[in-house]
C-alpha atoms as a PDB file:
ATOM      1  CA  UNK A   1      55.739  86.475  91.168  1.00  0.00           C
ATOM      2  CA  UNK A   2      58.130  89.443  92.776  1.00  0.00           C
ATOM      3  CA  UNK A   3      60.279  91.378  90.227  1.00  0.00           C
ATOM      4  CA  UNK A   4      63.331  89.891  89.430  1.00  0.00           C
ATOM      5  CA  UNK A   5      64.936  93.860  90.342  1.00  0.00           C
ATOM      6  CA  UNK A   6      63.334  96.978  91.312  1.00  0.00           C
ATOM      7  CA  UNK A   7      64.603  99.402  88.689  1.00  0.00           C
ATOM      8  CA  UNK A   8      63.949 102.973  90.786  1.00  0.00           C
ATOM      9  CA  UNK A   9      66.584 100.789  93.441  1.00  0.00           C
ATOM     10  CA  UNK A  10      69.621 103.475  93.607  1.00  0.00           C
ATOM     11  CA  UNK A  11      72.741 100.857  93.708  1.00  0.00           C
ATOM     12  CA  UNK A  12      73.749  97.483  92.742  1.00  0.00           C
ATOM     13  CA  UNK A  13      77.067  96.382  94.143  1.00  0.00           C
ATOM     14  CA  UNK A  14      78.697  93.458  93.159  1.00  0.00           C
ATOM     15  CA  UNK A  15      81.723  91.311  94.822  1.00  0.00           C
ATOM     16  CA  UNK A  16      83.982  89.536  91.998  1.00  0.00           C
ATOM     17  CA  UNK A  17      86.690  86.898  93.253  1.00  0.00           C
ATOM     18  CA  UNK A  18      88.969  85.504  90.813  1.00  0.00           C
ATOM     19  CA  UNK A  19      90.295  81.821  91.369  1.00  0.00           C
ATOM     20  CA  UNK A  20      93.984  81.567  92.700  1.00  0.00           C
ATOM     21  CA  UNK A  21      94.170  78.261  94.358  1.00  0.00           C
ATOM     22  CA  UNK A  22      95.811  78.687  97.968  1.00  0.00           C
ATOM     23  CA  UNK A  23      95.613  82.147  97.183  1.00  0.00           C
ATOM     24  CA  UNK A  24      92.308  82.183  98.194  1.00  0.00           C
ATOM     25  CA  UNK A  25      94.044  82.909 101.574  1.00  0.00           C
ATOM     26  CA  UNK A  26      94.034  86.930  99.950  1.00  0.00           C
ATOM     27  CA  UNK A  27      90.498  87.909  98.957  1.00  0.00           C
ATOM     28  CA  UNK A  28      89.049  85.724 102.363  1.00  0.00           C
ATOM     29  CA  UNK A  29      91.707  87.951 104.004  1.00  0.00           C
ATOM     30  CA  UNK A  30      90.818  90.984 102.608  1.00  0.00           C
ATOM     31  CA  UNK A  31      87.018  90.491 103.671  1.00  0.00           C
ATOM     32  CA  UNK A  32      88.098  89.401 106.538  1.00  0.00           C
ATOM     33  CA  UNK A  33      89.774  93.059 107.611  1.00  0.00           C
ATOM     34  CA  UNK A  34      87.269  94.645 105.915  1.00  0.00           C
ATOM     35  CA  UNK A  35      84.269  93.072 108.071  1.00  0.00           C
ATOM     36  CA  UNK A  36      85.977  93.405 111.214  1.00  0.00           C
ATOM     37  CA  UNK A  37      86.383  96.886 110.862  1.00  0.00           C
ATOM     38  CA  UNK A  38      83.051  97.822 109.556  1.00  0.00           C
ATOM     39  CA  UNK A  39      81.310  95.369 112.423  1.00  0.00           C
ATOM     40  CA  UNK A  40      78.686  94.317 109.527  1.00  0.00           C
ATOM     41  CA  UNK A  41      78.556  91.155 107.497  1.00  0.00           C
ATOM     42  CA  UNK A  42      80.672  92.092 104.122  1.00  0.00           C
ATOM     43  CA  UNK A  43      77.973  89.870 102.407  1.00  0.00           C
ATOM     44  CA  UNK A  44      75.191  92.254 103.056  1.00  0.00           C
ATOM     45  CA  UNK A  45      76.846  94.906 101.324  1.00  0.00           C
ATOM     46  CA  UNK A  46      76.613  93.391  98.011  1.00  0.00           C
ATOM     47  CA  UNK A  47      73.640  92.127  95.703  1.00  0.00           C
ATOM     48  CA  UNK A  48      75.610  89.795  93.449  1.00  0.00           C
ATOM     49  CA  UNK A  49      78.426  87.882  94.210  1.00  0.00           C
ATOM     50  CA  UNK A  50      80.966  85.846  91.491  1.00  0.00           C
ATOM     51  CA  UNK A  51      83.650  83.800  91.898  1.00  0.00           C
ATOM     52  CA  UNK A  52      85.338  81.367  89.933  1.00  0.00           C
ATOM     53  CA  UNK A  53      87.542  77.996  91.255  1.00  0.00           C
ATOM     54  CA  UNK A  54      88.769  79.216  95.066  1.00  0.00           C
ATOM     55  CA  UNK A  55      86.811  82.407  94.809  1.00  0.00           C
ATOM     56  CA  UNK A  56      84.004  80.575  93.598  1.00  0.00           C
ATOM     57  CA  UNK A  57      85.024  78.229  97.043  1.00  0.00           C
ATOM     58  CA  UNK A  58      85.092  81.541  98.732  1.00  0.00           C
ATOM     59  CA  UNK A  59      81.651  83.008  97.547  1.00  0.00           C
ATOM     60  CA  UNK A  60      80.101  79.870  98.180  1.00  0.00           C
ATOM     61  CA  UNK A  61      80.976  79.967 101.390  1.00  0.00           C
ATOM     62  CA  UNK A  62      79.610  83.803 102.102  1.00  0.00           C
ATOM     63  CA  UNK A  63      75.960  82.846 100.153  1.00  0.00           C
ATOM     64  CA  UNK A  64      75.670  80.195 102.596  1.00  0.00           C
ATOM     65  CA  UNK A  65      76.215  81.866 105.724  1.00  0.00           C
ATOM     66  CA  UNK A  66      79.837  82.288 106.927  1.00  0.00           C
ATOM     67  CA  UNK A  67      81.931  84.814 107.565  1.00  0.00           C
ATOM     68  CA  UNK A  68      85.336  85.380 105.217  1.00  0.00           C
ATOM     69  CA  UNK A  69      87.235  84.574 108.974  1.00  0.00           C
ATOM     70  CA  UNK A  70      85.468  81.541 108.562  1.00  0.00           C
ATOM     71  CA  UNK A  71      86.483  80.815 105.275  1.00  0.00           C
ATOM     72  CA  UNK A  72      90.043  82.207 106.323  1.00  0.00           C
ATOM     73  CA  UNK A  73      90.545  79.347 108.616  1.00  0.00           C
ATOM     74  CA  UNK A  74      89.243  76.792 106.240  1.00  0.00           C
ATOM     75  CA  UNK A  75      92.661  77.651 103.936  1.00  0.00           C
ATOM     76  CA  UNK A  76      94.489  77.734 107.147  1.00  0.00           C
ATOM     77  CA  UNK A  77      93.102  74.299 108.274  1.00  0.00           C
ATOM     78  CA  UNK A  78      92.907  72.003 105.238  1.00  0.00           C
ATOM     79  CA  UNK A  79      95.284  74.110 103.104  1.00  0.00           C
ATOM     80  CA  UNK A  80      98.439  72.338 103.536  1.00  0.00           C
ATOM     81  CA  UNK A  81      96.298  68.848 103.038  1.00  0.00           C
ATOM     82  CA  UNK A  82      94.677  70.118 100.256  1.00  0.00           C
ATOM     83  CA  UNK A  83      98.371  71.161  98.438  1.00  0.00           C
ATOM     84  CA  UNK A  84     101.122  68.836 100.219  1.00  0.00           C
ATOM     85  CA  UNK A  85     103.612  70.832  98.052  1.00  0.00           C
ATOM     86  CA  UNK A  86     106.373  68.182  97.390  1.00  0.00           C
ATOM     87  CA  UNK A  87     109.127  69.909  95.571  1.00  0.00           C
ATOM     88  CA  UNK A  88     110.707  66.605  94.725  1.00  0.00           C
ATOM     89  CA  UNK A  89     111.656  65.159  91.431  1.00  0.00           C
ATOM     90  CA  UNK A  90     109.209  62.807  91.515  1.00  0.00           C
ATOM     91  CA  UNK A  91     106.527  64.720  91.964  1.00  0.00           C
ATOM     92  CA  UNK A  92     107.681  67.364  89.536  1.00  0.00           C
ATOM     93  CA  UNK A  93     108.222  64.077  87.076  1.00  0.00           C
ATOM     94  CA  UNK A  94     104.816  63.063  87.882  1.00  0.00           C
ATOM     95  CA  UNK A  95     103.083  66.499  86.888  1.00  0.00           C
ATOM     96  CA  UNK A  96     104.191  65.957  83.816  1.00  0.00           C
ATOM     97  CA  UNK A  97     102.187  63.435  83.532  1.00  0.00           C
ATOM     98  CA  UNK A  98      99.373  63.044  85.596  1.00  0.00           C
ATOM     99  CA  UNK A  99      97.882  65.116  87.762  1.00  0.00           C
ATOM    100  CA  UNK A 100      99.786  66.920  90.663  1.00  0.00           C
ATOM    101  CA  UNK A 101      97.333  66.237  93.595  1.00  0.00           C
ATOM    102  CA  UNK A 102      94.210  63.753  94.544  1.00  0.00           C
ATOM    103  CA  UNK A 103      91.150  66.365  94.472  1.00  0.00           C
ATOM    104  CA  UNK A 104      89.760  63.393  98.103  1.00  0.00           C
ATOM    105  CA  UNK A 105      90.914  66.111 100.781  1.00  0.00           C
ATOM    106  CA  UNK A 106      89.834  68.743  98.547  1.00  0.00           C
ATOM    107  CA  UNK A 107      86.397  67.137  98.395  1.00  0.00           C
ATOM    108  CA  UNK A 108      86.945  66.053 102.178  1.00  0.00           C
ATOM    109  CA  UNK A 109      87.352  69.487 103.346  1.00  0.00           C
ATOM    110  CA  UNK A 110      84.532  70.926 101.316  1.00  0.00           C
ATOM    111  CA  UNK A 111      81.848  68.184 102.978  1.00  0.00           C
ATOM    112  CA  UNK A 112      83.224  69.499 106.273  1.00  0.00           C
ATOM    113  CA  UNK A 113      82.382  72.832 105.956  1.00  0.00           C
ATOM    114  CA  UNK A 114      79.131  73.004 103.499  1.00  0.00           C
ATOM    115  CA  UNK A 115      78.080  69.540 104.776  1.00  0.00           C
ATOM    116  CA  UNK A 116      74.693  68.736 102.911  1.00  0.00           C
ATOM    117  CA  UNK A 117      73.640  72.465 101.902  1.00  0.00           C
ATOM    118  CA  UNK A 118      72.388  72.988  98.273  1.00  0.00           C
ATOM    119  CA  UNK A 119      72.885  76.191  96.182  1.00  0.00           C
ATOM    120  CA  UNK A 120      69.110  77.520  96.471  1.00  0.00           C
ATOM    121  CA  UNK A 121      70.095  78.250  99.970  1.00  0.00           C
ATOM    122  CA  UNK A 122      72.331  81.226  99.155  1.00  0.00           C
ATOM    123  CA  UNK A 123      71.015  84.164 100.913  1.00  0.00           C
ATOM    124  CA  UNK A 124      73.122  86.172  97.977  1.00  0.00           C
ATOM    125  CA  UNK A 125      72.178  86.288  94.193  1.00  0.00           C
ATOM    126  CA  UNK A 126      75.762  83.815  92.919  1.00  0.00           C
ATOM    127  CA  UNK A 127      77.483  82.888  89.942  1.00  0.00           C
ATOM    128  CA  UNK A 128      79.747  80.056  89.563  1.00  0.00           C
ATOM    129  CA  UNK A 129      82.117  79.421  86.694  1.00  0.00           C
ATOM    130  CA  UNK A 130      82.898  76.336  85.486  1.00  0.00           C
ATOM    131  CA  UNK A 131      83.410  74.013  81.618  1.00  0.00           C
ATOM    132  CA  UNK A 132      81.975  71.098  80.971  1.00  0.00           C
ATOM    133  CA  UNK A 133      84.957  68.894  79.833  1.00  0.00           C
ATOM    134  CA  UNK A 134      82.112  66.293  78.688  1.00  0.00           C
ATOM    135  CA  UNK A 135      80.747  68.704  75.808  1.00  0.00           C
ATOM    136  CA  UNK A 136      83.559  71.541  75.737  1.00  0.00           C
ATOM    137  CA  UNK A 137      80.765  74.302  76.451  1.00  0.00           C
ATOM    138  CA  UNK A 138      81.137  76.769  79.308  1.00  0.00           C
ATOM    139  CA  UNK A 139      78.754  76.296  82.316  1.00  0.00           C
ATOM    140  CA  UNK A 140      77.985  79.038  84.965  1.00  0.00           C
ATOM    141  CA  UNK A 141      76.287  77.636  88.104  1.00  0.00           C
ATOM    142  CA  UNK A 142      73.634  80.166  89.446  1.00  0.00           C
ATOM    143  CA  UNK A 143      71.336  80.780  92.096  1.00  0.00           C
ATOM    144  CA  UNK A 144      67.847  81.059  91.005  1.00  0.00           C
ATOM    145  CA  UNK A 145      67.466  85.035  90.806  1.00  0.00           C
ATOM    146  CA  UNK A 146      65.580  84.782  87.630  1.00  0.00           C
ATOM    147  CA  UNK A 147      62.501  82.506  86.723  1.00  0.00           C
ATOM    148  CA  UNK A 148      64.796  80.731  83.904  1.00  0.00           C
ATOM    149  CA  UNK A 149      67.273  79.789  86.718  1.00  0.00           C
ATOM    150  CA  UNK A 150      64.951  76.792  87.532  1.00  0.00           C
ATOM    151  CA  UNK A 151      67.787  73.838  88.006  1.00  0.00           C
ATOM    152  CA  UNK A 152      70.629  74.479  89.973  1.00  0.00           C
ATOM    153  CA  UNK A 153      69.217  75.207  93.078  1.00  0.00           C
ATOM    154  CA  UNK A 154      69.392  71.893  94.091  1.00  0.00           C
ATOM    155  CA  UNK A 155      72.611  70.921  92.761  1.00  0.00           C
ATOM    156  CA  UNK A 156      75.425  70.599  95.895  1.00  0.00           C
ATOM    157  CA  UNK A 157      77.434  73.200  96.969  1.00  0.00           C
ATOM    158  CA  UNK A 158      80.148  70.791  97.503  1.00  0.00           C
ATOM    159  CA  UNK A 159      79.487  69.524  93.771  1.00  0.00           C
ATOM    160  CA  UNK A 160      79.291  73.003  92.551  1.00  0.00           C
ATOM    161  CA  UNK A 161      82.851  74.077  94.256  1.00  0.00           C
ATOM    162  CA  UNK A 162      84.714  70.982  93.079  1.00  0.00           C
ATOM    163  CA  UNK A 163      83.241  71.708  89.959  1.00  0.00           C
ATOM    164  CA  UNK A 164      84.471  75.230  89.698  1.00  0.00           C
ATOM    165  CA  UNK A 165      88.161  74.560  91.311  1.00  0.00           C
ATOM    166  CA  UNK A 166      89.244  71.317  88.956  1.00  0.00           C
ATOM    167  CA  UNK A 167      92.012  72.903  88.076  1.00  0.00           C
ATOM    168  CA  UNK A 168      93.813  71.016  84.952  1.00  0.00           C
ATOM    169  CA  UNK A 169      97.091  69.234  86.282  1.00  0.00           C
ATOM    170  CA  UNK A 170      96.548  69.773  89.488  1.00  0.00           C
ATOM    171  CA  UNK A 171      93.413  67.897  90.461  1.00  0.00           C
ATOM    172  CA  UNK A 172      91.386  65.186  87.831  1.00  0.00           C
ATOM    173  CA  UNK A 173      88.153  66.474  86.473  1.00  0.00           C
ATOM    174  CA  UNK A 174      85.366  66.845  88.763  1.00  0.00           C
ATOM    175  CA  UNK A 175      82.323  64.144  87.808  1.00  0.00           C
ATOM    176  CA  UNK A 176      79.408  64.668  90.193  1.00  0.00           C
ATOM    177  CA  UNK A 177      76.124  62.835  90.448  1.00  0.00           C
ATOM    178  CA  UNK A 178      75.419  64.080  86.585  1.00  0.00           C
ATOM    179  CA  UNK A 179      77.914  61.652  85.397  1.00  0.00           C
ATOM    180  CA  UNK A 180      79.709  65.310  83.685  1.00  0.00           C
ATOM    181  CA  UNK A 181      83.138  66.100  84.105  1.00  0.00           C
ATOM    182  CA  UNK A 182      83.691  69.286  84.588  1.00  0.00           C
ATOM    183  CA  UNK A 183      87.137  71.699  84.387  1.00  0.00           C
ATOM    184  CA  UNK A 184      88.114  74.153  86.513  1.00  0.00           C
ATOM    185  CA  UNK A 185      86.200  77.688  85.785  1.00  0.00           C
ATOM    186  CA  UNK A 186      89.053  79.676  85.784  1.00  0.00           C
ATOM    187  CA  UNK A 187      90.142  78.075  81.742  1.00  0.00           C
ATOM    188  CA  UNK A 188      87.802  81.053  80.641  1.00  0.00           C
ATOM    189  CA  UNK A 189      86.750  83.590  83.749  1.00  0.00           C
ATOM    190  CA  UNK A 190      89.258  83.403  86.254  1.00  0.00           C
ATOM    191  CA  UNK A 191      88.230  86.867  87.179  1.00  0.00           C
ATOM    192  CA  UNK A 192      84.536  86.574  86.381  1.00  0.00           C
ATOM    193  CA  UNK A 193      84.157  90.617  86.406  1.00  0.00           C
ATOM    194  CA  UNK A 194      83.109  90.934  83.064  1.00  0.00           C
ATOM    195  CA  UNK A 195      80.626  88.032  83.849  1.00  0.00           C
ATOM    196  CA  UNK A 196      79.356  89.488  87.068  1.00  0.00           C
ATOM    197  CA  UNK A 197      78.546  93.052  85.197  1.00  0.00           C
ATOM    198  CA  UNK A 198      77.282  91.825  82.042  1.00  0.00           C
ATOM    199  CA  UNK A 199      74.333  88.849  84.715  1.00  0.00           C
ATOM    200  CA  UNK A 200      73.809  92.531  86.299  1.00  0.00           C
ATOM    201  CA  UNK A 201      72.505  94.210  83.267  1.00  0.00           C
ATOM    202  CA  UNK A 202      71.049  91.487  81.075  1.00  0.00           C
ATOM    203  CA  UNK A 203      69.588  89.179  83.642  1.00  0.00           C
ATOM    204  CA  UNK A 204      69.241  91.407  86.321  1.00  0.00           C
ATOM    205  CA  UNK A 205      68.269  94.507  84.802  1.00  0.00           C
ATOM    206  CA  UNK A 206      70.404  97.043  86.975  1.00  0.00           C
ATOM    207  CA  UNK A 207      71.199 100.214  85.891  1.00  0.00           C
ATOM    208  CA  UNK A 208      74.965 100.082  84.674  1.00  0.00           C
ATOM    209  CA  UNK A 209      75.553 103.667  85.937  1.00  0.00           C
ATOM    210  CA  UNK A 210      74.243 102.565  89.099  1.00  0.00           C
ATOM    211  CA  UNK A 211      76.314  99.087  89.275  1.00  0.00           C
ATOM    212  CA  UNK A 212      79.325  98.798  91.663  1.00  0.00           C
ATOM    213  CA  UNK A 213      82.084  96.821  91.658  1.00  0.00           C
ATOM    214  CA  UNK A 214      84.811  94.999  94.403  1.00  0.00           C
ATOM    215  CA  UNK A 215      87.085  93.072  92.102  1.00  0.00           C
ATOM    216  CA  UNK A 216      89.280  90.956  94.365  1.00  0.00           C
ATOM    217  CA  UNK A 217      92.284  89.369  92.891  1.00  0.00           C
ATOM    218  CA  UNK A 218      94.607  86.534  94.425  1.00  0.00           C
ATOM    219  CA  UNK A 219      97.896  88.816  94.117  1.00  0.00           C
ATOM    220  CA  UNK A 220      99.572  88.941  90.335  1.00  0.00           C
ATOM    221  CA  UNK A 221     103.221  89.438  89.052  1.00  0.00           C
ATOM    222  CA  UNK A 222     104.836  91.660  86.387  1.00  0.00           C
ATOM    223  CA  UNK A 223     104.980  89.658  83.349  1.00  0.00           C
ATOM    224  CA  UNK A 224     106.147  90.509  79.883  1.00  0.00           C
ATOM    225  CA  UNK A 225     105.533  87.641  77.106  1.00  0.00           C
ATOM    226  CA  UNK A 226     107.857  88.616  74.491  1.00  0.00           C
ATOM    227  CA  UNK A 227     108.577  84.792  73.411  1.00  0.00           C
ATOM    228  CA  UNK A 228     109.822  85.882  69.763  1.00  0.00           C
ATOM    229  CA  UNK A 229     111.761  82.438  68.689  1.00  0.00           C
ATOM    230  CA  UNK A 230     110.186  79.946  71.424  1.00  0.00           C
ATOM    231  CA  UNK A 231     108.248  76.790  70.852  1.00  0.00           C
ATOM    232  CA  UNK A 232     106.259  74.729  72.727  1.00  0.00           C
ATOM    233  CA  UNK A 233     108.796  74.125  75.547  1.00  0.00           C
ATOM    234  CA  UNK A 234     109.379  77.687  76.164  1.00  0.00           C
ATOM    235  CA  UNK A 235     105.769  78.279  75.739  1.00  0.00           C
ATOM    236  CA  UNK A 236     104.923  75.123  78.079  1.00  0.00           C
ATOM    237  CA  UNK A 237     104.109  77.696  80.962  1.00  0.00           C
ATOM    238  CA  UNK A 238     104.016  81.016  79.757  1.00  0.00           C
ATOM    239  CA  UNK A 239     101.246  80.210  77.539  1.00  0.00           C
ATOM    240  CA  UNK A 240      98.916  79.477  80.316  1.00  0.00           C
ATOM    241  CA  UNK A 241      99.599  82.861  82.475  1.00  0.00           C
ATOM    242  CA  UNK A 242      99.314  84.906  79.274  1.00  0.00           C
ATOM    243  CA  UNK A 243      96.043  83.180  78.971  1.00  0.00           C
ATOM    244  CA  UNK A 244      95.260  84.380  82.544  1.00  0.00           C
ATOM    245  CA  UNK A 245      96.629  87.796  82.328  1.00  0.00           C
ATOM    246  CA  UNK A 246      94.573  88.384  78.676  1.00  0.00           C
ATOM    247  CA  UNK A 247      91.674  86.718  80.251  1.00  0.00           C
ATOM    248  CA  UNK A 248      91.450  89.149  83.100  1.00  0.00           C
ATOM    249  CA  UNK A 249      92.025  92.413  81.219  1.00  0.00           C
ATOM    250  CA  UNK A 250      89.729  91.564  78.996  1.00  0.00           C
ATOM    251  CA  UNK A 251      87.165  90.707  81.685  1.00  0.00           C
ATOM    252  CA  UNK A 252      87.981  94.060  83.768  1.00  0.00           C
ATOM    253  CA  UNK A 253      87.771  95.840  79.747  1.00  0.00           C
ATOM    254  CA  UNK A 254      84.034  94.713  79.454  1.00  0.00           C
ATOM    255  CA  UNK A 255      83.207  95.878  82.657  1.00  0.00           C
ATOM    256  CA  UNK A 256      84.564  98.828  82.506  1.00  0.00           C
ATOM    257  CA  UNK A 257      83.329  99.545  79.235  1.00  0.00           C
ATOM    258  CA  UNK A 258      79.521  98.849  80.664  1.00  0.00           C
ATOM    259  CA  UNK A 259      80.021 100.608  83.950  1.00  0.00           C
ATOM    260  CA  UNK A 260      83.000 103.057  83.560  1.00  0.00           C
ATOM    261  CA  UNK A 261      86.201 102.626  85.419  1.00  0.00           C
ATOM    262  CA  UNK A 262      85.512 104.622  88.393  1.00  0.00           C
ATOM    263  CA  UNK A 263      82.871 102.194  89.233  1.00  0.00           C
ATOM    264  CA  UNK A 264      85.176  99.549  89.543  1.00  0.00           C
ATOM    265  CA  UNK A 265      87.704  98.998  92.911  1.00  0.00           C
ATOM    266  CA  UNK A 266      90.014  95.766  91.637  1.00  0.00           C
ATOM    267  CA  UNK A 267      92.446  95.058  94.610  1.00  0.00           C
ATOM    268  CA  UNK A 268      95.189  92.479  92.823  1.00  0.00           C
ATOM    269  CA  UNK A 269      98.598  93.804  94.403  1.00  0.00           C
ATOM    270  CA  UNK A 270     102.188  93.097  92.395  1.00  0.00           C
ATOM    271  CA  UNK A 271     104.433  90.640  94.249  1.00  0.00           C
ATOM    272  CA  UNK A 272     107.515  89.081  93.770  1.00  0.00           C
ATOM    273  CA  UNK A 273     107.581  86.620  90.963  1.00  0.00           C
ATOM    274  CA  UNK A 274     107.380  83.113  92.505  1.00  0.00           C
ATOM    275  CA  UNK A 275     106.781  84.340  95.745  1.00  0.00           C
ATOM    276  CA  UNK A 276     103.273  82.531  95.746  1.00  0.00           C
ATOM    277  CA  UNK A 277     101.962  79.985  93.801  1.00  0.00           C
ATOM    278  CA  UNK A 278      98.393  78.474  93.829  1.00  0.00           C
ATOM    279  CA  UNK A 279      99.980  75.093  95.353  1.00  0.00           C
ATOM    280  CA  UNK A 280     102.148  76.625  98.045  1.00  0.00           C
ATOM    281  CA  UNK A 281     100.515  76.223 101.384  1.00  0.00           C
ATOM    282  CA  UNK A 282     103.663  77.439 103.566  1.00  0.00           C
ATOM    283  CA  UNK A 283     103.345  81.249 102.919  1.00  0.00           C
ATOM    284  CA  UNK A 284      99.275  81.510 103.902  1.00  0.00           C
ATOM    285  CA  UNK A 285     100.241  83.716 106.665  1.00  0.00           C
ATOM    286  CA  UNK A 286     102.210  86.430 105.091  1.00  0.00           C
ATOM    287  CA  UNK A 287      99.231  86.101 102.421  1.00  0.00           C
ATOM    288  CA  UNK A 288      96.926  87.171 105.331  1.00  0.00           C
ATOM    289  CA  UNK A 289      99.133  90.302 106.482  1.00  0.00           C
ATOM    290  CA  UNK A 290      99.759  91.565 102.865  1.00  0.00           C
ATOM    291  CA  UNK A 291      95.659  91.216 102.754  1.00  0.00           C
ATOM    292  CA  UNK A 292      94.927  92.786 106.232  1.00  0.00           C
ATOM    293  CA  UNK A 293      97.950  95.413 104.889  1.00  0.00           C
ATOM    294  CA  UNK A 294      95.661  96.318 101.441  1.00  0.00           C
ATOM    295  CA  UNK A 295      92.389  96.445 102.917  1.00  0.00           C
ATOM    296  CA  UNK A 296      93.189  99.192 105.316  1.00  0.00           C
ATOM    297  CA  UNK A 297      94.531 100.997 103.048  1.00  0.00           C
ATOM    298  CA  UNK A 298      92.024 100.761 100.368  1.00  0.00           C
ATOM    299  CA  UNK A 299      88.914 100.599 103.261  1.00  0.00           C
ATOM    300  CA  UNK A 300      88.615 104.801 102.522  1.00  0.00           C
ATOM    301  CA  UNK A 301      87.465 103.575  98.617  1.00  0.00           C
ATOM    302  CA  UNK A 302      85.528 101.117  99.810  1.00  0.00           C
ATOM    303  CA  UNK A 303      83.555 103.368 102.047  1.00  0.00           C
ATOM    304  CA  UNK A 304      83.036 105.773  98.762  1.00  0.00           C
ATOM    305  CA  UNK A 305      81.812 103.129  96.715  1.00  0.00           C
ATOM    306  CA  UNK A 306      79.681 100.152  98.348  1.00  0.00           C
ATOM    307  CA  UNK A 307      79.166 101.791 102.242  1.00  0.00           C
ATOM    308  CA  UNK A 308      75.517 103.117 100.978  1.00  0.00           C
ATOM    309  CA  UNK A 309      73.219 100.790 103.525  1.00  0.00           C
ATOM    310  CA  UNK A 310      72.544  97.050 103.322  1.00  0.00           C
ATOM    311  CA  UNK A 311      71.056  95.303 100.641  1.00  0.00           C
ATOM    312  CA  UNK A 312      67.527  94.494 100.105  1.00  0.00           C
ATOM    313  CA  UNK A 313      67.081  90.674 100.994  1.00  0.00           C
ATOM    314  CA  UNK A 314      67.199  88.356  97.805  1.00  0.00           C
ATOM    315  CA  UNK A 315      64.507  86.279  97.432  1.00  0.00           C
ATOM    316  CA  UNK A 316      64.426  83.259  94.995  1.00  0.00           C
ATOM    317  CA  UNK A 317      62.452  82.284  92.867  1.00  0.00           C
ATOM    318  CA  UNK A 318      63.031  78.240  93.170  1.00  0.00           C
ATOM    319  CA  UNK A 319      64.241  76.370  96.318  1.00  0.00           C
ATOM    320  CA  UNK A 320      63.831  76.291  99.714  1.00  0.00           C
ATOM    321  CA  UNK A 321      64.070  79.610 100.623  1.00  0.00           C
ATOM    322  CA  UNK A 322      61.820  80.303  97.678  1.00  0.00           C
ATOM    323  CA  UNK A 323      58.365  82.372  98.886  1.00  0.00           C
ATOM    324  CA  UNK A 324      55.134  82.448  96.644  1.00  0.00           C
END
């Protein structure tokens, strides 16, 4: 059996994606720039890759193959089917209620571009968030980089990315073949940092002062949540993003405590509050520029930390691209 990692190996780098809905449009951006400057797949840069909901969408899409311009047009192609975006009272009447969107196109567009491909035929080392709704436990879809990783190379990728982007009121529960509905991964690791860094170290073995990390966020406001007097209406939606917002510090906190900060590029620019939303499909191009914008600017960072040669190729342990 080959070593699950070489421990004299200088550098482990890592690519973290948090989820963001049509957001995604930033991160697959951002890699986007990035690869087209450095005229080398981004993927081969990195040994471990996370994402959660459309960053788990989005590192899907770069285990199996394509490029983040690929995965760029994919939001630019089903996007606006995907989120329809009615701002009328009915459909804001009907959120309350049910869910805002069918997850068919989702699912639709997925098949399209992943077609029949299973997770064991990542040619990157991934982690999926996701939570089983069935048992309220946390489940983490990965590819099989360690001997104990032994079922979920067969599972889907489709399955595996409407698992991870079922995001509550906005598309039903995901139920696969499994007969388990499952939530969107981002109710406990939107930004699956903290995940990524601690799979490095205890699964992987890496050396934490040789782990790096490219944190990509979907873009964030400036929020304060001093609610002192409200209840559950004025809580109704500030609840959730201070959920988000803890969530990710503390995620960025444990990997920074394991690694040290300087290890760590996290690329999640400020905007305008309600400028985007994860359900607005109409601003995916000025997404793109404020991406293409950020990773120029941060590309002399990214050279520092992660332009140190390719990776070694991953080899699995289970699945089809599995060698004895």
């Amino acid at each position: 059996m080959h070593p699950v990692r070489n421990k004299n190996q200088a550098m482990f780098r890592i690519l973290s994606i948090d989820g963001g809905g049509i957001k995604g449009v930033f991160p697959a951006a951002f890699l986007s720039e990035l690869e087209e400057v450095l005229l080398t797949p981004i993927a081969d840069y990195f040994d471990l890759i996370a994402g959660t909901s459309t960053g788990g969408i989005i590192a899907l899409g770069l285990g199996l193959g394509m490029a983040p311009y690929e995965m760029l047009q994919f939001y630019k192609q089903y996007g606006t089917a995907i989120f329809p975006g009615s701002q009328s009272w009915g459909s804001r009447l009907r959120h309350y209620v049910a869910t805002k969107y069918s997850s068919d196109p989702l699912k639709q567009a997925l098949e399209n571009v992943f077609g029949e491909k299973v997770l064991g035929e990542s040619s990157k080392r991934l982690i999926i968030p996701s939570f089983s709704a069935l048992s309220g436990r946390i489940c983490v879809y990965k590819t099989p980089h360690h001997p104990r990783f032994e079922s979920d190379w067969s599972k889907p990728a489709v399955d595996i990315a409407m698992a991870t982007s079922a995001a509550p009121t906005y598309f039903p529960s995901y139920i696969g073949p499994t007969n388990i509905a499952h939530l969107d991964g981002g109710l406990w690791a939107n930004n699956p940092t903290g995940n990524a860094v601690v799979e490095a170290i205890g699964i992987l073995e890496a050396d934490p002062k040789q782990i790096r990390v490219l944190s990509l966020g979907c873009t964030c406001v400036s929020q304060s949540f001093v609610m002192k007097t409200a209840g559950m209406w004025g809580w109704r939606k500030k609840a959730l993003d201070a959920s988000f917002a803890g969530q990710s510090f503390g995620s960025l906190g444990i990997a920074a405590l394991l690694i040290g900060h300087p290890s760590i590029q996290r690329v999640d620019p400020i905007v305008e509050e309600g400028r985007f939303s994860l359900d607005n499909a109409t601003l995916m191009d000025e997404l793109e520029g404020l991406a293409r914008e950020h990773a120029r600017e941060q590309l002399p960072h990214f050279r520092r930390l992660f332009d140190h040669g390719l990776t070694e190729p991953f080899v699995p342990f289970y699945g089809p691209r599995a060698k004895p």
